[in-house]
Structures are given as C-alpha cells and as structure tokens.
Protein backbone atom coordinates (compact mmCIF):
# COMPACT_ATOMS: atom_id res chain seq x y z
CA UNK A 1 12.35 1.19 11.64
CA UNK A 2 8.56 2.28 10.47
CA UNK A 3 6.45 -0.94 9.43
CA UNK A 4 3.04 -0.85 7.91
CA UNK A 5 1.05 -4.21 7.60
CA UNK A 6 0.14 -4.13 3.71
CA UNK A 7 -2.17 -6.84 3.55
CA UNK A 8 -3.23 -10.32 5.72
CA UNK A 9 -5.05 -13.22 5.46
CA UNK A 10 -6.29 -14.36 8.88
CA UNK A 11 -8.13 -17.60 9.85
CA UNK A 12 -10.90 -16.62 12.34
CA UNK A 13 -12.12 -20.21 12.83
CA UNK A 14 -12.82 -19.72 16.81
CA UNK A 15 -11.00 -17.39 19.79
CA UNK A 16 -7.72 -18.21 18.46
CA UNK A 17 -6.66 -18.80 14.57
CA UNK A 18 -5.49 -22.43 16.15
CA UNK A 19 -5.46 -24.29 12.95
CA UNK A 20 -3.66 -22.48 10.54
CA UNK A 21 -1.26 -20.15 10.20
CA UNK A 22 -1.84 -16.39 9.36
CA UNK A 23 0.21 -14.46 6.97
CA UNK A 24 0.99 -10.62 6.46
CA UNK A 25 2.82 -9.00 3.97
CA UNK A 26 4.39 -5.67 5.72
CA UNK A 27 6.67 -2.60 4.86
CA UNK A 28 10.25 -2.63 6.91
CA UNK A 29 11.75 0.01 6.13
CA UNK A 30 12.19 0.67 2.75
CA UNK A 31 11.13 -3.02 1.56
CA UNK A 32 8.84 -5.58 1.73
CA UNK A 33 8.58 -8.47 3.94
CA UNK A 34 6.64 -11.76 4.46
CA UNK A 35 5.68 -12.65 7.46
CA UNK A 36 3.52 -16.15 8.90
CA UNK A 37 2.32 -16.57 12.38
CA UNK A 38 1.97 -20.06 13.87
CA UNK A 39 -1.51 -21.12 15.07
CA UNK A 40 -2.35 -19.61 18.88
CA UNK A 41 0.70 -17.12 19.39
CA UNK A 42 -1.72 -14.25 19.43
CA UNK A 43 -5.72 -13.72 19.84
CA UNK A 44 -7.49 -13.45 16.48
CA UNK A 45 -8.51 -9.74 17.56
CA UNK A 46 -4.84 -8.85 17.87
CA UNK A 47 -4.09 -10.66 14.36
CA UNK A 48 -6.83 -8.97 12.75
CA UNK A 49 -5.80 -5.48 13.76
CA UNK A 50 -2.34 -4.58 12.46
CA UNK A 51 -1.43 -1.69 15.28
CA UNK A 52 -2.14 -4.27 18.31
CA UNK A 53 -0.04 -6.74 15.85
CA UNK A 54 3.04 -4.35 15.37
CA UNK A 55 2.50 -3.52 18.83
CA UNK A 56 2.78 -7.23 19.80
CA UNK A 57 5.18 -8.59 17.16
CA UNK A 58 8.98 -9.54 18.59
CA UNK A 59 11.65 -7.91 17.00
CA UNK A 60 12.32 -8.35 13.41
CA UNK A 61 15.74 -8.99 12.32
CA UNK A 62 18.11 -6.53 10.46
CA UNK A 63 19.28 -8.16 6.51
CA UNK A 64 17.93 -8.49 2.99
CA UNK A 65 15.46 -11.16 4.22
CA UNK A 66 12.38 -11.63 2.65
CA UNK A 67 10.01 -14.33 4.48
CA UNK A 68 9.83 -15.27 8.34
CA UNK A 69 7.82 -17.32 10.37
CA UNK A 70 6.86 -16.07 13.87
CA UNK A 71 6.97 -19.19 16.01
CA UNK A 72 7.12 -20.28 19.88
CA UNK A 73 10.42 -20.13 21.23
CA UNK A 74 12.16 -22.82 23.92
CA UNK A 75 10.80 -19.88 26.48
CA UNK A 76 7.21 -20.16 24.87
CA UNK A 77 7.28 -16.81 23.86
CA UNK A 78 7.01 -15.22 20.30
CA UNK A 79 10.30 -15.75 18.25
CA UNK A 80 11.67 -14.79 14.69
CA UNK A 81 12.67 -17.47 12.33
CA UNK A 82 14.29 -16.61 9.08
CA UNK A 83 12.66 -18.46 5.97
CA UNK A 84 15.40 -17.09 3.46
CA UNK A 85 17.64 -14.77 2.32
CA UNK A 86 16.95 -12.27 -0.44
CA UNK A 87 16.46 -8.64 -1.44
CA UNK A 88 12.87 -7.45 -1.60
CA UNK A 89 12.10 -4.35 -3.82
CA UNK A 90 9.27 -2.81 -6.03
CA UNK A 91 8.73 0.01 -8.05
CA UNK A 92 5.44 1.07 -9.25
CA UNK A 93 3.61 4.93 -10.74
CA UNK A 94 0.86 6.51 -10.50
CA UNK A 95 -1.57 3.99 -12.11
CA UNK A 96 -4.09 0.89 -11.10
CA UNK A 97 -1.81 -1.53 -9.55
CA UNK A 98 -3.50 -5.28 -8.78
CA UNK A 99 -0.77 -6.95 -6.85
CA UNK A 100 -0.81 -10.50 -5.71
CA UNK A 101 -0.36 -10.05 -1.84
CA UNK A 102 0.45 -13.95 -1.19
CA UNK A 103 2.06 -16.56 -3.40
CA UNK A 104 -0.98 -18.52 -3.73
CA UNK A 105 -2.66 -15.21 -5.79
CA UNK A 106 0.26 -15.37 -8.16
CA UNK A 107 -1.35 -17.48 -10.57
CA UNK A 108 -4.68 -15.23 -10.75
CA UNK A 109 -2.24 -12.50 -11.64
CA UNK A 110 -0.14 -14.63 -14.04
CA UNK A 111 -3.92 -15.52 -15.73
CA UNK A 112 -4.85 -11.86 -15.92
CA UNK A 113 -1.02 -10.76 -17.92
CA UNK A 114 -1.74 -13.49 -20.40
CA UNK A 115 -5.38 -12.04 -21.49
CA UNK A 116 -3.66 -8.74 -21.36
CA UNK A 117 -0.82 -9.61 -23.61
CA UNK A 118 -3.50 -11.48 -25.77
CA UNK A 119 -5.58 -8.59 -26.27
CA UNK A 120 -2.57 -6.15 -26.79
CA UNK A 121 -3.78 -3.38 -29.25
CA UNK A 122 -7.12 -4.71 -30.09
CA UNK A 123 -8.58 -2.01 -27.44
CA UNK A 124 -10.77 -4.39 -25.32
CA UNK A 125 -8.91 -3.40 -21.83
CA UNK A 126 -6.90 -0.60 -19.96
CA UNK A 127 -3.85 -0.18 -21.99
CA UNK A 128 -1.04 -2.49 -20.21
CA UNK A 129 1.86 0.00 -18.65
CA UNK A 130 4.03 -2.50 -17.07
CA UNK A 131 4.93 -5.61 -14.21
CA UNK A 132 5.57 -4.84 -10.57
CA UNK A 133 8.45 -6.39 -9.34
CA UNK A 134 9.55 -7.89 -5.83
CA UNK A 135 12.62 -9.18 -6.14
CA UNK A 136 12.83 -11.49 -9.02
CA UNK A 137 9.13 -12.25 -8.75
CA UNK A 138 6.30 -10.41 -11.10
CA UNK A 139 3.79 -9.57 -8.78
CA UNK A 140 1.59 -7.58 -10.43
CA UNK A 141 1.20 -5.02 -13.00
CA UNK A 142 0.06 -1.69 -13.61
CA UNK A 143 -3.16 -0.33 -16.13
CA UNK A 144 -4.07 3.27 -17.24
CA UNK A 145 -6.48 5.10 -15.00
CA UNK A 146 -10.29 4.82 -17.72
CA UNK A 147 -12.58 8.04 -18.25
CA UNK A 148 -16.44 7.25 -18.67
CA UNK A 149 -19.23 5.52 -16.19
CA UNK A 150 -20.15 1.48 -15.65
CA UNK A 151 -22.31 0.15 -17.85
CA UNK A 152 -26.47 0.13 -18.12
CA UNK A 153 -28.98 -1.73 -19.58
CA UNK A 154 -29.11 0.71 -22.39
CA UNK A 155 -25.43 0.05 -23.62
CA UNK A 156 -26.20 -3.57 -23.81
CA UNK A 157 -25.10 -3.35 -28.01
CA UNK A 158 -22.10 -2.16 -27.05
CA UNK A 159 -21.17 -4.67 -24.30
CA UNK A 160 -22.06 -7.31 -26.73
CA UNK A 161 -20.08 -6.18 -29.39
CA UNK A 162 -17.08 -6.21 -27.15
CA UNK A 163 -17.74 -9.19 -25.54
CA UNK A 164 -18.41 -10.77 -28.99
CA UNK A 165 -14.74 -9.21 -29.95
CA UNK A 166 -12.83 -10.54 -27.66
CA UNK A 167 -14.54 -14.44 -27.72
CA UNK A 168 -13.07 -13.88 -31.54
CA UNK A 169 -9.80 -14.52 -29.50
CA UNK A 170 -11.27 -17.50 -27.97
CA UNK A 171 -11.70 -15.93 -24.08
CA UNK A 172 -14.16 -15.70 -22.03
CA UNK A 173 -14.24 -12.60 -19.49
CA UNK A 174 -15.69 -15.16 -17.01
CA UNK A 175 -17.41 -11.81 -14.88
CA UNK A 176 -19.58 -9.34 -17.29
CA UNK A 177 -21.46 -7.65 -14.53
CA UNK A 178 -22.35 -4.27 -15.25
CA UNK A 179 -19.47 -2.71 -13.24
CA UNK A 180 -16.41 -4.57 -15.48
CA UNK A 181 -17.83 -2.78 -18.70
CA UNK A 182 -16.60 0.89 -18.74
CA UNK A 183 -18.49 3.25 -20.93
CA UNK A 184 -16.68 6.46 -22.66
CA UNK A 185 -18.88 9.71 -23.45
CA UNK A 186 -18.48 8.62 -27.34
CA UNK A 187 -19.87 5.02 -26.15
CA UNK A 188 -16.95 3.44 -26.79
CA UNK A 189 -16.65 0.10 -24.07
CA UNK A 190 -14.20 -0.67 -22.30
CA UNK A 191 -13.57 -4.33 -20.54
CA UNK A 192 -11.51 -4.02 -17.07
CA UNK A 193 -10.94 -6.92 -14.49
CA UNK A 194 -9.60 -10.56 -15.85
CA UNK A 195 -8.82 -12.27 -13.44
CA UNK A 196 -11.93 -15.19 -14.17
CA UNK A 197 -11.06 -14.82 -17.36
CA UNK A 198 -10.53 -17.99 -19.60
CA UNK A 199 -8.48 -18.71 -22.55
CA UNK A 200 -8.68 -21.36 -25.60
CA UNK A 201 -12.16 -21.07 -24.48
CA UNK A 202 -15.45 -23.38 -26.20
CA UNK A 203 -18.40 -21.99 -28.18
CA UNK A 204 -20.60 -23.15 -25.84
CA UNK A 205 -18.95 -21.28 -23.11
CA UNK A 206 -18.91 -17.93 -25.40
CA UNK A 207 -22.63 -18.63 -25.92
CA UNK A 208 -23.25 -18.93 -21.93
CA UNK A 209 -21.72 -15.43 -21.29
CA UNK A 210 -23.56 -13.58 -24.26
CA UNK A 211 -26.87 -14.88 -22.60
CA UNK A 212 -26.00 -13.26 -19.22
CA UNK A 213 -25.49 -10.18 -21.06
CA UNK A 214 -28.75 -8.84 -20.26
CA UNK A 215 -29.49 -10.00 -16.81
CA UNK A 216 -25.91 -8.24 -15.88
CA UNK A 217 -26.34 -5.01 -17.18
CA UNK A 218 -29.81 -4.86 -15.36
CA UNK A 219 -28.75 -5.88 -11.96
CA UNK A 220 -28.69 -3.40 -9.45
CA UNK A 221 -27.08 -5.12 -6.41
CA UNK A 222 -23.82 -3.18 -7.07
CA UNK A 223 -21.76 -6.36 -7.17
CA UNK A 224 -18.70 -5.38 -8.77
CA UNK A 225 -18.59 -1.75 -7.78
CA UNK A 226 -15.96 -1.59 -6.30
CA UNK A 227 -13.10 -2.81 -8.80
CA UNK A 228 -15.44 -0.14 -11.37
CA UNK A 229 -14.48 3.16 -9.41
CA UNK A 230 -10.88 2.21 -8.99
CA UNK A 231 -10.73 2.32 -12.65
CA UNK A 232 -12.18 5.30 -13.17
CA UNK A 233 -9.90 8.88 -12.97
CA UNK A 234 -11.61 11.39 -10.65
C-alpha cells in the first residue's frame, strides 16, 4: 500500500530526538493517518527524511485507524500500537488549502474561520469556499486563488483604508507586512493570511498596527513572501 509522509514535526535536540516524541501525518492508501514515534527508535537523520523513514517504519496495520504510536516492543525493536479506531477522509479542489497538520495547529485554524466568517461579504479577504474535513474534524479550509502583486510603499492609502475597514469590526490582522496585502490592477487591496489575527480587539491595539503601516510596506527583507505567491494564480 503506497504511503507518502505529508507533513512532520521532528525534535532535533542532539543525535537522537531522545526527549520527545516526533509526529507525522502520512497517506495509507487512500486515507490519512497519524503517526508518533517514541524518543530514540530511529536517528534524527532517518526521522527527518521521510524515504529512509518509510524505508525503516514496521508494518502498519490494515483497518479504519486513524492515530498510532510507534513504540519499542518486548524484543526492543520498532512496534505498532493502535491509538484508536476511526475512519479518516478528506476532500478538497483546486484552491488554497491551509490545513492544520497536528492537533495542536487546530486552534490557529479555528482563529483564522472565525475572522473569515466575520468578514463574510465585506471584501477584505479571499472569498471563503469551504472546510476540509478528516473525519469528523475541520481541519482546514479552502480560499479562492487572488489576481494582482504584494503590496509597495506606494499603495500605502490603500492598505490603510483596508486595514482601517476591517478594525471597524474590531480585529486586528496581527501581520501587515507587505506580502499579506494583495494589490489588483484597479488597486483594489486585498488582505490574505489570519492566522495572528485578533478579535474584540482595543483601540490602542488598532492604533499600534496603523503605525507599522509604513515601515511594512517599505521593508524589503521578503518576510512573508512566501504565503504572498501561494495566493496569487499564475
């Protein structure tokens, strides 16, 4: 059965990840699975690249399971335990997709649907398209692909103004660098990336990211880029 390591979260705190445990979340088949390694069953290098992982890895059961814990057997070597019993699907398009790829990230996500549902149809953000689904669990969600460029100094009246908007809904974007203001060839802005965001927020906190403004659409370290050009549609 084909698996594909989606995403990890290794310790590299010496040789061996020996004080906590490192977690993957992996394609079996046709679904997705969870998967924690105890402290010192394999060399950080090996945890850190999936093939030599996979390669490594004992057998993973057969079942609807969703979570296991790779642990040291009575033998000392690798074994399999089962964490529990469910059926892991999701379905997603062809769209932006920010996915919480452990349980701890949930509530990032979680903080990022509730701007998005405040801001429905006031045309601060990518329009909203739908959750992604694992099992019962929202994971994630999806947003429209954006047409236009990041942001420059030279559109700072138009970053303002929707920065200014959207603290009339008492939030704070809690990240206005250059590259989360999206610019369309009629100069319309666009705000992308919430997850810092902050709701019920205080004037004085409005009045702290207004003064930023500036400074943000200047800076030319490229901080940000990245989560910019996965917004925009080639």
């Amino acid at each position: 059965m084909a698996q594909e390591v989606l995403s990890m979260e290794v310790r590299r705190d010496g040789p061996f990840a020996d004080t906590e445990d490192s977690h993957f979340r992996m394609r079996v088949g046709k679904h997705v699975k969870y998967i924690d390694i105890e402290p010192g069953i394999f060399h950080v290098d090996v945890l850190s690249f999936p093939p030599d992982l996979l390669a490594q890895l004992p057998p993973l059961p057969a079942g609807d399971w969703v979570q296991a814990r790779v642990a040291r057997g009575v033998d000392d070597n690798p074994t399999v335990q089962l964490v529990h019993i469910a059926l892991a699907s999701y379905a997603s398009r062809r769209a932006i997709a920010k996915i919480a790829a452990f349980e701890w990230e949930i509530p990032r996500r979680e903080r990022e649907i509730a701007v998005y549902q405040a801001i429905d149809g006031c045309g601060l953000g990518p329009t909203f398209l739908g959750h992604i689904v694992e099992g019962d669990r929202v994971i994630g969600f999806l947003l429209e692909l954006l047409q236009g460029r990041p942001a420059g100094p030279e559109d700072l009246q138009g970053c303002l103004g929707a920065v200014q908007r959207l603290h009339a809904l008492d939030i704070v974007h809690g990240d206005p660098n250059r590259y989360n203001f999206i610019v369309a060839s009629d100069g319309t802005v666009t705000l992308i990336d919430f997850e810092n965001a902050m709701l019920c927020a205080s004037a004085e906190e409005k009045d702290q990211e207004l003064a930023t403004l500036p400074a943000q659409l200047s800076e030319e370290t490229g901080r940000g880029r990245g989560i910019s050009e996965a917004f925009l549609e080639d």
